[in-house]
C-alpha atoms as a PDB file:
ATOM      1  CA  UNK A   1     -15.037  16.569 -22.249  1.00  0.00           C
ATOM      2  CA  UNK A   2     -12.400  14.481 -19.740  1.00  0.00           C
ATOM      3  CA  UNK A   3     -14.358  10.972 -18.748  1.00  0.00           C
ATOM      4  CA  UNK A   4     -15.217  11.050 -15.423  1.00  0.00           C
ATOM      5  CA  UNK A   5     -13.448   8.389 -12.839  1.00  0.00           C
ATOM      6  CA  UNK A   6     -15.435   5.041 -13.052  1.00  0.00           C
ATOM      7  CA  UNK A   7     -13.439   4.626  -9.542  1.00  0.00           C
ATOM      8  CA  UNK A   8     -14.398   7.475  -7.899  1.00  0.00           C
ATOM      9  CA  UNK A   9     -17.046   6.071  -5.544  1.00  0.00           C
ATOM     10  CA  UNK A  10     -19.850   8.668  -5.674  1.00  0.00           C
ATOM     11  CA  UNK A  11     -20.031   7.844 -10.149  1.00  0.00           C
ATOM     12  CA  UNK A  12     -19.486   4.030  -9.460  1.00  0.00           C
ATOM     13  CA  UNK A  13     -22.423   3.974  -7.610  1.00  0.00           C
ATOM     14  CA  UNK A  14     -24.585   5.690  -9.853  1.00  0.00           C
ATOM     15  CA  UNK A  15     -23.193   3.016 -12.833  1.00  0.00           C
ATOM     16  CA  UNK A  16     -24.052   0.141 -10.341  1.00  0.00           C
ATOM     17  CA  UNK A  17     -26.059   0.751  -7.860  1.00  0.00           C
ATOM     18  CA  UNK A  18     -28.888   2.235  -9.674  1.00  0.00           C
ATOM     19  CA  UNK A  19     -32.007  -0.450 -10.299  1.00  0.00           C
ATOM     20  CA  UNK A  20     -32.081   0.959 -14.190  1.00  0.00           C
ATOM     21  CA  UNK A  21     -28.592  -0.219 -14.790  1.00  0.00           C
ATOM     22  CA  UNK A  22     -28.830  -3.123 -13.078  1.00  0.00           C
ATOM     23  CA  UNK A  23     -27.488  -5.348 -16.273  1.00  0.00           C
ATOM     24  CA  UNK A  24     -24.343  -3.915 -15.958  1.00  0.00           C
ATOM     25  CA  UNK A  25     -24.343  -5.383 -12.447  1.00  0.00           C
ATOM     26  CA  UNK A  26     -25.078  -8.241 -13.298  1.00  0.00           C
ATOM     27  CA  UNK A  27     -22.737  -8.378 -15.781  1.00  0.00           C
ATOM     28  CA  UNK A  28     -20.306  -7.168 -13.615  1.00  0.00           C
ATOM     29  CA  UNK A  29     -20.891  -9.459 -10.845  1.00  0.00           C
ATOM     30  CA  UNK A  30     -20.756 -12.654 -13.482  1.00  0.00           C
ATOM     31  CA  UNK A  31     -17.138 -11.456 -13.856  1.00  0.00           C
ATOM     32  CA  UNK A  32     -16.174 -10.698 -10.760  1.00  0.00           C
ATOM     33  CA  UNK A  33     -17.782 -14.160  -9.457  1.00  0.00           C
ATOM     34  CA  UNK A  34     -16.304 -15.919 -12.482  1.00  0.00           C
ATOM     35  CA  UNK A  35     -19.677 -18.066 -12.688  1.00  0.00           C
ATOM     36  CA  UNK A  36     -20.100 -20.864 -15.068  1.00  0.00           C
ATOM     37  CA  UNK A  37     -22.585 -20.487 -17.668  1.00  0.00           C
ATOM     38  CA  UNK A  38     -25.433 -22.564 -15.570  1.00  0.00           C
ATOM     39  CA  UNK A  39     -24.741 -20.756 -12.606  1.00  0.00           C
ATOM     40  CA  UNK A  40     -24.272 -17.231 -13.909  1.00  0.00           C
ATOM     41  CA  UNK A  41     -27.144 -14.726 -13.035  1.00  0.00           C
ATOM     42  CA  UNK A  42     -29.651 -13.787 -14.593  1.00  0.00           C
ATOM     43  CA  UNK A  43     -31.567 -11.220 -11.997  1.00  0.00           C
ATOM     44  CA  UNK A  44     -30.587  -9.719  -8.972  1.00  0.00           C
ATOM     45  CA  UNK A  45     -32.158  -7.161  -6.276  1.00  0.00           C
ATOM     46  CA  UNK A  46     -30.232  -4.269  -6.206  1.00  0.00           C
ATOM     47  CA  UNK A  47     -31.134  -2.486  -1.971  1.00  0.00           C
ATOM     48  CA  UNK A  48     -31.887   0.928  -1.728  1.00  0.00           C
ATOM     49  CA  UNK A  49     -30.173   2.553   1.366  1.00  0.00           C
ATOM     50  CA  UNK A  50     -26.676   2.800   0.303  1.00  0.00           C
ATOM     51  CA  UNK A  51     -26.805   5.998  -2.145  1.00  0.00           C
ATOM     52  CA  UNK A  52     -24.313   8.920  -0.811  1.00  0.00           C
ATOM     53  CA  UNK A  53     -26.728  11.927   0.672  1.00  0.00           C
ATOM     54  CA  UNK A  54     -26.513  15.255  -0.491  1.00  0.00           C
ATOM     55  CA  UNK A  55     -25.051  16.554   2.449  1.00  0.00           C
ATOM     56  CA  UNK A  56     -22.639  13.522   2.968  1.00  0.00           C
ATOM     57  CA  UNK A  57     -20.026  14.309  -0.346  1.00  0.00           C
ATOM     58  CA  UNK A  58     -17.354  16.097   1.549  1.00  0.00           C
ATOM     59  CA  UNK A  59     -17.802  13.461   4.706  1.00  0.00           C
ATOM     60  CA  UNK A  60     -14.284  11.832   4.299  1.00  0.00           C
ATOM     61  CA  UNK A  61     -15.318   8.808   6.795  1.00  0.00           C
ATOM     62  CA  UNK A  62     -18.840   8.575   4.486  1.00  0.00           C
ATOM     63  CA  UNK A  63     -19.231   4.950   3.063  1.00  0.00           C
ATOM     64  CA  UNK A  64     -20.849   4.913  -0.288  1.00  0.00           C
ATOM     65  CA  UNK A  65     -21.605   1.071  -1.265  1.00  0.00           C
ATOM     66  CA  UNK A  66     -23.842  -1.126  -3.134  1.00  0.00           C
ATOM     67  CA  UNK A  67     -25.831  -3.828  -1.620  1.00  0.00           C
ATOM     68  CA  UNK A  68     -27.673  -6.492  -3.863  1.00  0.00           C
ATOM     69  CA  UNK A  69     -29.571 -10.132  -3.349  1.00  0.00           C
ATOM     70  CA  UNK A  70     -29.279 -13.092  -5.878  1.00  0.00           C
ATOM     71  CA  UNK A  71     -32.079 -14.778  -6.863  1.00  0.00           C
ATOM     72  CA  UNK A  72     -31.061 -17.860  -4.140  1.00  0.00           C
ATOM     73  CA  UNK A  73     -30.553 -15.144  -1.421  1.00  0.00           C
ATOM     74  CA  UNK A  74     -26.884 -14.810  -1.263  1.00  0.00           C
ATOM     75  CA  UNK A  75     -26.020 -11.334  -0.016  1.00  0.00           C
ATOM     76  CA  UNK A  76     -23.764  -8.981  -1.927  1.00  0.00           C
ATOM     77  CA  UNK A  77     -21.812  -6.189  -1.274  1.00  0.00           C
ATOM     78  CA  UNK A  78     -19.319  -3.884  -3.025  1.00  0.00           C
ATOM     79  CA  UNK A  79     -17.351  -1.044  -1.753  1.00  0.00           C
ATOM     80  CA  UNK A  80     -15.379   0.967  -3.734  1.00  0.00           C
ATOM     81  CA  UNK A  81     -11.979   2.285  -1.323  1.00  0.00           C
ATOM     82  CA  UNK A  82      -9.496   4.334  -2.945  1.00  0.00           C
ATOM     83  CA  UNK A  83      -7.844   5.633   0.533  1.00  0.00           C
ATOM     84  CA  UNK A  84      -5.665   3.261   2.496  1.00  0.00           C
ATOM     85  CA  UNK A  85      -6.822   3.854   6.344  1.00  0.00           C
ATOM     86  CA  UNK A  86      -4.703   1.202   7.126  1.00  0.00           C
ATOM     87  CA  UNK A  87      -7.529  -1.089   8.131  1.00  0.00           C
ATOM     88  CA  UNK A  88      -9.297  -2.799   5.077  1.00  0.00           C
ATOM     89  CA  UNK A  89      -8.705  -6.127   6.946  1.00  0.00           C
ATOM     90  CA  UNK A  90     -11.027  -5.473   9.667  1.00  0.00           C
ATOM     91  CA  UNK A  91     -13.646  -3.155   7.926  1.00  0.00           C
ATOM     92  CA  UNK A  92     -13.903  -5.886   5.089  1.00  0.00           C
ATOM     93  CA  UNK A  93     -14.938  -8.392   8.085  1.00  0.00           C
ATOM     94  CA  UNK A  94     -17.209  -5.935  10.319  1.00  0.00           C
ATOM     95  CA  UNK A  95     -19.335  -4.925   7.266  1.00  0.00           C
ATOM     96  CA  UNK A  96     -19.281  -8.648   5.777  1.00  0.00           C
ATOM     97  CA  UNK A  97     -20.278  -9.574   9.841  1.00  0.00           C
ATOM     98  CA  UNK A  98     -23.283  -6.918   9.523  1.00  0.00           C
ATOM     99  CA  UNK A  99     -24.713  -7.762   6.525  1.00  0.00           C
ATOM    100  CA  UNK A 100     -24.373 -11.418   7.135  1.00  0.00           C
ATOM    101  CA  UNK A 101     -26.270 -11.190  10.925  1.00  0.00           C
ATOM    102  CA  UNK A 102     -28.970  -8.731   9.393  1.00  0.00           C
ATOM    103  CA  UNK A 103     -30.630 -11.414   7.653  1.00  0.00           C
ATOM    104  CA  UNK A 104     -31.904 -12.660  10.409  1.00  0.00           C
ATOM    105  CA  UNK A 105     -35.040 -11.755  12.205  1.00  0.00           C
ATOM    106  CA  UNK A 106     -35.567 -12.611  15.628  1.00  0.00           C
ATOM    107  CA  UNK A 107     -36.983 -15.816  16.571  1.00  0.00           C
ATOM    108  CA  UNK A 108     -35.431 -17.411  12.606  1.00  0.00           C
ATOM    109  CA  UNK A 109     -33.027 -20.124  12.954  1.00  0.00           C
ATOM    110  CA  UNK A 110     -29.418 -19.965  11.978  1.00  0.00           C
ATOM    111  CA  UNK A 111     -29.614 -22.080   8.786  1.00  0.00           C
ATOM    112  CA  UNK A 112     -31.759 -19.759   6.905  1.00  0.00           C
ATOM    113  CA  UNK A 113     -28.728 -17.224   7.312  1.00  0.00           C
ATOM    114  CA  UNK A 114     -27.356 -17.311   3.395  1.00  0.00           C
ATOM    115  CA  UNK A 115     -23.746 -16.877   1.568  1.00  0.00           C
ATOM    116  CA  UNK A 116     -22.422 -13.318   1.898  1.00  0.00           C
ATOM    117  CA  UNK A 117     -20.010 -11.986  -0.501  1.00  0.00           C
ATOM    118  CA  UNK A 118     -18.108  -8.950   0.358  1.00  0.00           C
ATOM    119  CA  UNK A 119     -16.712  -7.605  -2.592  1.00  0.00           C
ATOM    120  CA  UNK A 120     -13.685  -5.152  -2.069  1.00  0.00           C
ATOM    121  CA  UNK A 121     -12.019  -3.025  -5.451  1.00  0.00           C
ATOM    122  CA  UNK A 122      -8.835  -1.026  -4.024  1.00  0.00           C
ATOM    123  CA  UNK A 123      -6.453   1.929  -5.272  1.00  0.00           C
ATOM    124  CA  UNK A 124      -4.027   0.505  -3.114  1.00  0.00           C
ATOM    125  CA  UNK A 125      -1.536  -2.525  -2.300  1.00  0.00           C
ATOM    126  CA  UNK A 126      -3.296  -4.737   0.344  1.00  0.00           C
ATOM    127  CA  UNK A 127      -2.731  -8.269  -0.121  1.00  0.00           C
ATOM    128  CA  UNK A 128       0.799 -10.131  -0.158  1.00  0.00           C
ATOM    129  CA  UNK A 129       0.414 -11.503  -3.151  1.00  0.00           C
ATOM    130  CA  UNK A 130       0.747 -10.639  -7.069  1.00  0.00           C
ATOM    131  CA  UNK A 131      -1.999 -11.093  -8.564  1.00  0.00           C
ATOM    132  CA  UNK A 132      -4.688  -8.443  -8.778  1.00  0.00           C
ATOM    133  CA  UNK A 133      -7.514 -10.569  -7.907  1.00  0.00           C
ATOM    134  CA  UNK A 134      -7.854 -12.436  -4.279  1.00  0.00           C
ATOM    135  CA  UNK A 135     -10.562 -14.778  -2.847  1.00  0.00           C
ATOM    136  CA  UNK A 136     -10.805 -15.658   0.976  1.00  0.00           C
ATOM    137  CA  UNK A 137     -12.880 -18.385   2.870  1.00  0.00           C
ATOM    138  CA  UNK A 138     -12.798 -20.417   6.121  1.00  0.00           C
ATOM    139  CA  UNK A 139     -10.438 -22.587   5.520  1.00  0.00           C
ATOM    140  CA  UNK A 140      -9.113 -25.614   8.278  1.00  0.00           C
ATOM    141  CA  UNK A 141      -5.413 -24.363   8.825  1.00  0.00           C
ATOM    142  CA  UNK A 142      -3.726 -27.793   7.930  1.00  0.00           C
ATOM    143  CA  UNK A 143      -5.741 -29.126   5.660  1.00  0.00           C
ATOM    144  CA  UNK A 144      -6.822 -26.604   2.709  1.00  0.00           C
ATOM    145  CA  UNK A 145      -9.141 -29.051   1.856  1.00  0.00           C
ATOM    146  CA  UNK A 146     -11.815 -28.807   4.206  1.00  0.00           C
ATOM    147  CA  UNK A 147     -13.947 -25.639   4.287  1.00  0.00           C
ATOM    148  CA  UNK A 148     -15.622 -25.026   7.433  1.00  0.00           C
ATOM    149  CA  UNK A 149     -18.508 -23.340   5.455  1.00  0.00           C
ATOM    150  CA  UNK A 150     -19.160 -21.618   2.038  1.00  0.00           C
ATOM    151  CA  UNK A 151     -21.457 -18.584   3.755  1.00  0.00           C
ATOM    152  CA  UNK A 152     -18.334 -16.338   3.629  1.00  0.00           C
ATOM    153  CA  UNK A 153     -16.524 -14.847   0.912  1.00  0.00           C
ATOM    154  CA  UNK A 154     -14.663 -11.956   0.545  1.00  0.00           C
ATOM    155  CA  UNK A 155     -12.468 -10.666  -2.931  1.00  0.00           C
ATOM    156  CA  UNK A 156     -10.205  -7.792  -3.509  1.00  0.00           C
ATOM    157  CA  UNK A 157      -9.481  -6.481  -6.632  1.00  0.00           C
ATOM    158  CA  UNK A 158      -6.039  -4.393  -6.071  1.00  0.00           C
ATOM    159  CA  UNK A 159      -6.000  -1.479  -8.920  1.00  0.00           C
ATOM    160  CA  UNK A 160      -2.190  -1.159  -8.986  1.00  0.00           C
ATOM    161  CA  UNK A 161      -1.447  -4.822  -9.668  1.00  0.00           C
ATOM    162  CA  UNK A 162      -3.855  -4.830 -12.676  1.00  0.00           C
ATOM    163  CA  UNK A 163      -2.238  -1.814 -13.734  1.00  0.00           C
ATOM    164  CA  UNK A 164       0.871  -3.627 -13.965  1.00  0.00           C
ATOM    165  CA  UNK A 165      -0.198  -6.306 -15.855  1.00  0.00           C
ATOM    166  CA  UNK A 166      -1.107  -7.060 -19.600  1.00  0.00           C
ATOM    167  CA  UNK A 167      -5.105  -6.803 -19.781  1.00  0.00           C
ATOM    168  CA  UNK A 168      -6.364 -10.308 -21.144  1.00  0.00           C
ATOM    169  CA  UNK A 169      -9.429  -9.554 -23.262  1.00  0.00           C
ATOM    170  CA  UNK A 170     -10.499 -13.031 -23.173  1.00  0.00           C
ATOM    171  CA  UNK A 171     -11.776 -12.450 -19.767  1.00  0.00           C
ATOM    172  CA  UNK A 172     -14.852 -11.107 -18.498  1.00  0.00           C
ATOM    173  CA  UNK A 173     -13.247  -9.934 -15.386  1.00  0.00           C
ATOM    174  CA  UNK A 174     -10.116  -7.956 -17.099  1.00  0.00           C
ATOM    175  CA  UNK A 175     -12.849  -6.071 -18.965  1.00  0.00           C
ATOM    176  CA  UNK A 176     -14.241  -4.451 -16.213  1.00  0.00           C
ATOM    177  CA  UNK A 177     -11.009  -3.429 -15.017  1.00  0.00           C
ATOM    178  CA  UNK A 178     -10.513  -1.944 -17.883  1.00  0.00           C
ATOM    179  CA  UNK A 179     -13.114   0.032 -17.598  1.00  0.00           C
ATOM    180  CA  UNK A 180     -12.920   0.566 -14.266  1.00  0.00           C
ATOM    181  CA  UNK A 181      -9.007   1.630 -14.616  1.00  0.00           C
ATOM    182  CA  UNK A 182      -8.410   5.199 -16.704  1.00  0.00           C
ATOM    183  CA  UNK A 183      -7.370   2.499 -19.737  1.00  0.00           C
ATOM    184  CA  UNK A 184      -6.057   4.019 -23.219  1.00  0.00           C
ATOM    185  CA  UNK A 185      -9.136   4.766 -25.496  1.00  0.00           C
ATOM    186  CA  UNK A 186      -8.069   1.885 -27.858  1.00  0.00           C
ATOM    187  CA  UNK A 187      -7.982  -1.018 -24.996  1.00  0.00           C
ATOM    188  CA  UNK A 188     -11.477   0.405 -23.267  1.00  0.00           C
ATOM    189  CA  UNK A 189     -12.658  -0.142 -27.107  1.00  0.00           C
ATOM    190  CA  UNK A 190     -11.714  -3.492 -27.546  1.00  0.00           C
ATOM    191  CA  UNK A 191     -13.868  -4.250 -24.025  1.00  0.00           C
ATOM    192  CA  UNK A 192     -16.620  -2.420 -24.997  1.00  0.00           C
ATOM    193  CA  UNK A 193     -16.843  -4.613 -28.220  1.00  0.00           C
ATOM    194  CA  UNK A 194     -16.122  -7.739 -26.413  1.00  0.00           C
ATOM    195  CA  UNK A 195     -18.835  -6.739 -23.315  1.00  0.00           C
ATOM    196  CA  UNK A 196     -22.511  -5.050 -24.910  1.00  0.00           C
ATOM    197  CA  UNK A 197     -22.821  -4.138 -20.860  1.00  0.00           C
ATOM    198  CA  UNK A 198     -19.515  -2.383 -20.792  1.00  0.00           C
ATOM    199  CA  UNK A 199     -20.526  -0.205 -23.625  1.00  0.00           C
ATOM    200  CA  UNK A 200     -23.591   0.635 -22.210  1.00  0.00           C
ATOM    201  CA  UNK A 201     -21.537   1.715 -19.033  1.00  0.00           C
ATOM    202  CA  UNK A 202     -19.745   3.866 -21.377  1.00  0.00           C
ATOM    203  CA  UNK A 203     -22.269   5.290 -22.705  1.00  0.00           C
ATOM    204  CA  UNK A 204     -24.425   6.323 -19.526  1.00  0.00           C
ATOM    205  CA  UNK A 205     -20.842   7.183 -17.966  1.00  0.00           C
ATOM    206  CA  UNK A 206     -20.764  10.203 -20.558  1.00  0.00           C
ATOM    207  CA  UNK A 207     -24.229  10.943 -19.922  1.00  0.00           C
ATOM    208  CA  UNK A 208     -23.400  11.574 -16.359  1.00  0.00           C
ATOM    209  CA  UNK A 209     -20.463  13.857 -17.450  1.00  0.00           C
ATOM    210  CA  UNK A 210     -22.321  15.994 -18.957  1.00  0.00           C
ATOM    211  CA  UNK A 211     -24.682  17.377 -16.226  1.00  0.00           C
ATOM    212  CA  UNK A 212     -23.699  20.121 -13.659  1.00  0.00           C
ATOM    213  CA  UNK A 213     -24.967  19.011 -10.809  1.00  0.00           C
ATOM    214  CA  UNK A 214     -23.143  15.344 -11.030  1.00  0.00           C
ATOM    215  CA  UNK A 215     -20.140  16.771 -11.581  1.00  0.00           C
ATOM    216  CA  UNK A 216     -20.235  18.940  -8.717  1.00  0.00           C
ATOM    217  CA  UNK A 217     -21.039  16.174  -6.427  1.00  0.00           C
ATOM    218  CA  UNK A 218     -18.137  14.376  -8.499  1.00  0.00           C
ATOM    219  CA  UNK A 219     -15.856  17.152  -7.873  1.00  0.00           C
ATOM    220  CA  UNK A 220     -16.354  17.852  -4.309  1.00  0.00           C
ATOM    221  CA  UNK A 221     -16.161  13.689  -3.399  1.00  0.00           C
ATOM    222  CA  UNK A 222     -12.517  14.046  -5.746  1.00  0.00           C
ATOM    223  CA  UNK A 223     -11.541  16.770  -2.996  1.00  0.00           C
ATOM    224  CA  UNK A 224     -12.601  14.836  -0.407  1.00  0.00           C
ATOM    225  CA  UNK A 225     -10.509  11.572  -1.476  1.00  0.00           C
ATOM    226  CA  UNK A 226      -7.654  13.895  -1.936  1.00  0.00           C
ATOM    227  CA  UNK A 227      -7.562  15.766   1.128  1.00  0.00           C
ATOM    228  CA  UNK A 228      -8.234  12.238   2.838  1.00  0.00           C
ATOM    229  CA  UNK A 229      -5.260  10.626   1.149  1.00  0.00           C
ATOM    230  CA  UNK A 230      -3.286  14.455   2.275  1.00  0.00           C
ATOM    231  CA  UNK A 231      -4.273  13.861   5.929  1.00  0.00           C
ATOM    232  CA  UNK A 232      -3.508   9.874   6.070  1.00  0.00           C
ATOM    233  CA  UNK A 233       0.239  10.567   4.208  1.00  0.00           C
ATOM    234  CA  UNK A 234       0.534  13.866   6.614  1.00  0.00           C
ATOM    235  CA  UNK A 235       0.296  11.847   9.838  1.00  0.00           C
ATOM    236  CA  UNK A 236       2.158   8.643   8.844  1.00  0.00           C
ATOM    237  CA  UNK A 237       5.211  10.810   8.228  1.00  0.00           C
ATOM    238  CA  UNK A 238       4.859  12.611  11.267  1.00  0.00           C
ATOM    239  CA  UNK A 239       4.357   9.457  13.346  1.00  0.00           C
ATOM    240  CA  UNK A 240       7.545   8.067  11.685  1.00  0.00           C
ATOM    241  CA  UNK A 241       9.527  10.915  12.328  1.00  0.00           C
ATOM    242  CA  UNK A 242       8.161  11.643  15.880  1.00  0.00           C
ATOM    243  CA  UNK A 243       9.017   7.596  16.148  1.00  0.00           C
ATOM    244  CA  UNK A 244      12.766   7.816  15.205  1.00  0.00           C
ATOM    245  CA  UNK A 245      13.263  11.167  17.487  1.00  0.00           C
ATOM    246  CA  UNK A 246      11.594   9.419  20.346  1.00  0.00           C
ATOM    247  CA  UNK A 247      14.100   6.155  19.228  1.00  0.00           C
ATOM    248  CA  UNK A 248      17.289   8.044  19.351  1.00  0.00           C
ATOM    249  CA  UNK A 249      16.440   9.986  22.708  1.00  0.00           C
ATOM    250  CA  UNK A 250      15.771   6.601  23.837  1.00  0.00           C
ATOM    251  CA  UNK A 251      18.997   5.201  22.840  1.00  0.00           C
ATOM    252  CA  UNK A 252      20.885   7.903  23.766  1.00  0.00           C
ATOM    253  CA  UNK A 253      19.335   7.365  27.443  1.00  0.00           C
ATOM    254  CA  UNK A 254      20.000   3.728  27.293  1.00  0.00           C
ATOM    255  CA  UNK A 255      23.411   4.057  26.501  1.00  0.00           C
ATOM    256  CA  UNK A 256      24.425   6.395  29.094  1.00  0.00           C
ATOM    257  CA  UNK A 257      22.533   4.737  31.542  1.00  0.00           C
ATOM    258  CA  UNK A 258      24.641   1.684  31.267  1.00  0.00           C
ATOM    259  CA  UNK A 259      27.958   3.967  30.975  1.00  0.00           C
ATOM    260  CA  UNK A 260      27.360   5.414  34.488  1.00  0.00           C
ATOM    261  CA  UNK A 261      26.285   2.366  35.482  1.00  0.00           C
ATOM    262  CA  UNK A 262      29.609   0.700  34.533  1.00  0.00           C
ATOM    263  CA  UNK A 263      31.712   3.684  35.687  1.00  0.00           C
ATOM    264  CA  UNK A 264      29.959   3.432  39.028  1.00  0.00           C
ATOM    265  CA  UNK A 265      30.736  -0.612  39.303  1.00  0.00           C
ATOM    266  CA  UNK A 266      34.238   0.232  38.736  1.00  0.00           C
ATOM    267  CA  UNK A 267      34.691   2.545  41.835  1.00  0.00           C
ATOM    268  CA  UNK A 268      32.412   1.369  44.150  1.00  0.00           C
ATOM    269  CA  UNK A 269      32.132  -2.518  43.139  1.00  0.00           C
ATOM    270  CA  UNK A 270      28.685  -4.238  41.678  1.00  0.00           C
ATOM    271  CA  UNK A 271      26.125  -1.739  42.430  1.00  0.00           C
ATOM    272  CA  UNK A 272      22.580  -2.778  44.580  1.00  0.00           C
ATOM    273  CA  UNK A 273      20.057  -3.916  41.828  1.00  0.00           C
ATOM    274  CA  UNK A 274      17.703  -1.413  43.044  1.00  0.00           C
ATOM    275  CA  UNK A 275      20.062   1.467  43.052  1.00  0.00           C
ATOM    276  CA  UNK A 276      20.384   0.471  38.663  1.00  0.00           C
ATOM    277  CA  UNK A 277      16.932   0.542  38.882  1.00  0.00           C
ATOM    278  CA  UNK A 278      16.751   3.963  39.556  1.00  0.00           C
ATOM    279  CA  UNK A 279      19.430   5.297  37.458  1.00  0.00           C
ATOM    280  CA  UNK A 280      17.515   3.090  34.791  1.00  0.00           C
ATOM    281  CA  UNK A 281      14.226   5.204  35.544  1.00  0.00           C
ATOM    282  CA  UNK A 282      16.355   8.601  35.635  1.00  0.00           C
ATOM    283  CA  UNK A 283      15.911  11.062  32.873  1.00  0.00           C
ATOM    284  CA  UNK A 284      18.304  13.237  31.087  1.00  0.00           C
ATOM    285  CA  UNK A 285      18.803  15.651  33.294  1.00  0.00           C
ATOM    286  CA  UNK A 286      19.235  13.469  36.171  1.00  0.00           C
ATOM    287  CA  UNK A 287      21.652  11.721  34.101  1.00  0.00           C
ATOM    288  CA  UNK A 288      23.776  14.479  33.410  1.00  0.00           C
ATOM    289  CA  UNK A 289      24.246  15.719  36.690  1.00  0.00           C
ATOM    290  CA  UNK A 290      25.455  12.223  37.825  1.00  0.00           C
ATOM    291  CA  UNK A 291      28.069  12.177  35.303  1.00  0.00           C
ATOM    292  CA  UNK A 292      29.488  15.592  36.171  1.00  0.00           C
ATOM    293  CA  UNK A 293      29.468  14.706  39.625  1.00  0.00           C
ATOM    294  CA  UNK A 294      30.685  11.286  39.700  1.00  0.00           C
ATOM    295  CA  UNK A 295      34.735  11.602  40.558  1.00  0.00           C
ATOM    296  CA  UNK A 296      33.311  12.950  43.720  1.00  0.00           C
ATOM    297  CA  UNK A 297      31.090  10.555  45.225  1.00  0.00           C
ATOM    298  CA  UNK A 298      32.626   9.416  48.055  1.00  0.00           C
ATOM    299  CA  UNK A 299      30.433   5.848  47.779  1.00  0.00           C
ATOM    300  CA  UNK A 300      27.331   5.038  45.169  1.00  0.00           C
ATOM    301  CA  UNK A 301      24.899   5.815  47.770  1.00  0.00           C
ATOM    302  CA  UNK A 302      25.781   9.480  46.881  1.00  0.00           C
ATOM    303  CA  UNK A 303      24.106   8.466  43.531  1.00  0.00           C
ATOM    304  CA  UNK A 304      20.597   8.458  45.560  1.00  0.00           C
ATOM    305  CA  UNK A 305      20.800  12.424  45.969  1.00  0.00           C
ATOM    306  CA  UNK A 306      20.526  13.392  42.502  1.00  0.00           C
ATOM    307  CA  UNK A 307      17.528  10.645  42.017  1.00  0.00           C
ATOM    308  CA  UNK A 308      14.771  12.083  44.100  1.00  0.00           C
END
């Protein structure tokens, strides 16, 4: 029986998100977080809320995530997005923004508001820089020093760069990317021996795989990524296309624009700037019928008559 995708976000969530598995979040997180061993954790809240509804799998805008609370309150949230929308930048911050606000009730002063960590694990190339694994904070724009405040923290972990890389078993966070990743059988073994949690994954992964109904909700959010990821390609390429025809007509215009414009200076003498205003503002057509008529305008004024 083919493994199912850990990445696909509909099976992720039922590895992660559940309140059963919750050791391999926790394990998970410790990696991800790279905690030392006094401040790694030891219990979390996983929140209810986020699971994908029955009649959401074929939604291709539907956000299927997993919420959880440390023990000291910190907020945490990871969201599985294997379709570039072109805007991971600003959804990162409006859901890190909501979740961070929410803790607050009304009449509750600011400083009980805790540290929210958005946690972000991509198919695709975001950030401009090499490594697979990114951290961002408030940082004061000279001085790299000074942190404005710890509350905010968002990671990416970029698929493609890890899959370029040579996995380091040594660490807890290349282990889950190796599971994570569709990794040759012999690597995901070595992790699963290194990590008790990841081989628990494992195990509960092929569990899943081999009920009907889970993978037909698997299948049908698969589709959904992939006609997603059709539709997204589709109308890039047609807005680059539609881009360079609407470049070259532009050009085209441009450049005869300033030939008549020339031709005209050279019979009649500079031209009124509001007369090359309005041959600039002509279109084709207008353009055209300047040109044929041009050797016989008796002055530029005659110009005017084809601009109405």
């Amino acid at each position: 029986m083919k493994r199912l995708k850990v990445k696909n976000d509909f099976i992720f969530q039922k590895l992660f998100g559940e309140v059963k598995n919750k050791d391999i979040l926790i394990s998970f997180l410790n990696a991800v977080l790279e905690l030392g061993e006094s401040e790694k954790l030891s219990d979390i809240e996983v929140i209810d809320g986020t699971e994908l509804k029955r009649d959401s799998l074929n939604d291709k805008l539907g956000i299927l995530d997993i919420r959880a609370r440390t023990v000291r309150g910190e907020q945490i949230n990871i969201e599985v997005q294997l379709v570039n929308q072109y805007n991971m930048d600003k959804r990162t911050l409006f859901y890190w923004s909501k979740l961070f606000t929410e803790q607050l009730k009304e009449g509750q002063p600011y400083d009980e508001l805790q540290k929210t960590i958005a946690i972000n694990i991509l198919d695709f190339n975001f950030i401009k820089v090499e490594k697979f694994s990114s951290i961002f904070h408030l940082w004061e724009d000279t001085n790299k020093d000074c942190k404005l405040t710890d509350v905010l923290e968002i990671r990416f972990l970029e698929l493609p760069k890890f899959r370029k890389k040579q996995p380091d078993l040594s660490k807890p966070l290349e282990r889950w990317m190796i599971f994570i990743e569709d990794s040759p059988e012999e690597v995901l073994e070595m992790a699963k021996k290194a990590e008790p949690a990841i081989a628990r994954a494992e195990e509960i992964l092929t569990k899943l795989g081999s009920f009907d109904e889970i993978r037909r909700y698997y299948e049908a959010r698969e589709m959904a990524i992939h006609d997603e990821i059709t539709r997204i390609t589709g109308a890039r390429a047609e807005g680059k296309l539609e881009g360079k025809l609407e470049g070259k007509l532009e050009g085209k215009l441009e450049g005869k624009t300033d030939l008549l414009i020339k031709q005209l200076s050279r019979r009649f003498g500079l031209l009124p700037v509001e007369l090359q205003k309005k041959i600039g503002e002509a279109d084709q057509y207008q353009l055209d019928l300047i040109a044929e008529s041009i050797f016989d305008f008796k002055s530029a004024d005659d110009t005017l008559k084809y601009l109405q």
